[in-house]
Protein backbone atom coordinates (compact mmCIF):
# COMPACT_ATOMS: atom_id res chain seq x y z
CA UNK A 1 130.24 55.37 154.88
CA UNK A 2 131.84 58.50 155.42
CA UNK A 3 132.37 61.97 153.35
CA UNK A 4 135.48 61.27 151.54
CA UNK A 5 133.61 57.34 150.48
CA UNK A 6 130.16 59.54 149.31
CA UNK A 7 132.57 62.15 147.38
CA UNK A 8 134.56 59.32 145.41
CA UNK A 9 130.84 57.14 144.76
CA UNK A 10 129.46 60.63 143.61
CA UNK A 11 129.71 61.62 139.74
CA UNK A 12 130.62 65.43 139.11
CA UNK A 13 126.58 66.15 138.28
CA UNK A 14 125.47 64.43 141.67
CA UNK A 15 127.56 66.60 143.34
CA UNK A 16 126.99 70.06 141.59
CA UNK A 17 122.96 68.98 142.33
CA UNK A 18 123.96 68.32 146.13
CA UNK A 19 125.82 71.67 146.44
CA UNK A 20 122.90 73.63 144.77
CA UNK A 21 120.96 72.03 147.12
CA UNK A 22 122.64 73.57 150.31
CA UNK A 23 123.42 76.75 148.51
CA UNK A 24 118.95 76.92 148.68
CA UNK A 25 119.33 75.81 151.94
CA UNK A 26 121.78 78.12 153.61
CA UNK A 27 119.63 81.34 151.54
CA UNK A 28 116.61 80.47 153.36
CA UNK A 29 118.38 79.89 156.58
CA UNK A 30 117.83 82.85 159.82
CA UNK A 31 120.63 84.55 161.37
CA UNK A 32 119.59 84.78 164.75
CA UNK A 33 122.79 87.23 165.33
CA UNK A 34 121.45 89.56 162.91
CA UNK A 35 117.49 89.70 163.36
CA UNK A 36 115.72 92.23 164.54
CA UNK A 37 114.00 90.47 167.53
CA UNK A 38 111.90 93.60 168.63
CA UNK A 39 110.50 93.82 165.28
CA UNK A 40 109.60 89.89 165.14
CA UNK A 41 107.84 89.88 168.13
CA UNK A 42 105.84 93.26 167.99
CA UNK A 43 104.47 91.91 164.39
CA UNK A 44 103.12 88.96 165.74
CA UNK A 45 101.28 91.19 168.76
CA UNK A 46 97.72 90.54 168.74
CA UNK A 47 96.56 92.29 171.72
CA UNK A 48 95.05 88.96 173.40
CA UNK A 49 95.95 88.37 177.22
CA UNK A 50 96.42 84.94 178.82
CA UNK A 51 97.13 83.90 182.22
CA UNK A 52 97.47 80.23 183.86
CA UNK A 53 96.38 79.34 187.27
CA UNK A 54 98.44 76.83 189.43
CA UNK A 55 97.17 75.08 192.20
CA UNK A 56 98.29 74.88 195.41
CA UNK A 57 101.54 72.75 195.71
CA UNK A 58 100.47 71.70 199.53
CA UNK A 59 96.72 69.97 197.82
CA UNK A 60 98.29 69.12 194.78
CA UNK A 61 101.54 68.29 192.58
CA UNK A 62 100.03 69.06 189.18
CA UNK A 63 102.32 70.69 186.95
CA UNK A 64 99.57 70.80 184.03
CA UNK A 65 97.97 74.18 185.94
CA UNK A 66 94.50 75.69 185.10
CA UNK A 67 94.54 77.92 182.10
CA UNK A 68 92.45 81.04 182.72
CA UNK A 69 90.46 82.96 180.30
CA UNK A 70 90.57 86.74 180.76
């Protein structure tokens, strides 16, 4: 079934529900052009380090690594 199919099956209230519907949608939806990145990320700082230890390729082929607490 394609668009124009749905739009001539669809009764006038269907489709004024459906539109209010993406209207919600698109205000809650992020502009990643327009956010402040910098800002994001320093809020969500908590001061906690982490580090991951890999082994060594020529023992081992793990990818997993060995996390590290510091």
């Amino acid at each position: 079934m394609n668009v124009k199919e749905i739009l001539q099956i669809a009764d006038k209230g269907t489709l004024d529900e459906c539109l209010e519907i993406l209207r919600r949608i698109d205000a809650n939806t992020l502009n990643a052009q327009t956010m402040d990145w910098g800002a994001w990320f320093a809020s969500r700082r908590t001061g906690e380090l982490f580090s991951t230890k890999f082994y060594n390729q020529n023992i081992t082929d793990s990818g997993i690594g060995d996390p590290m607490n510091t």
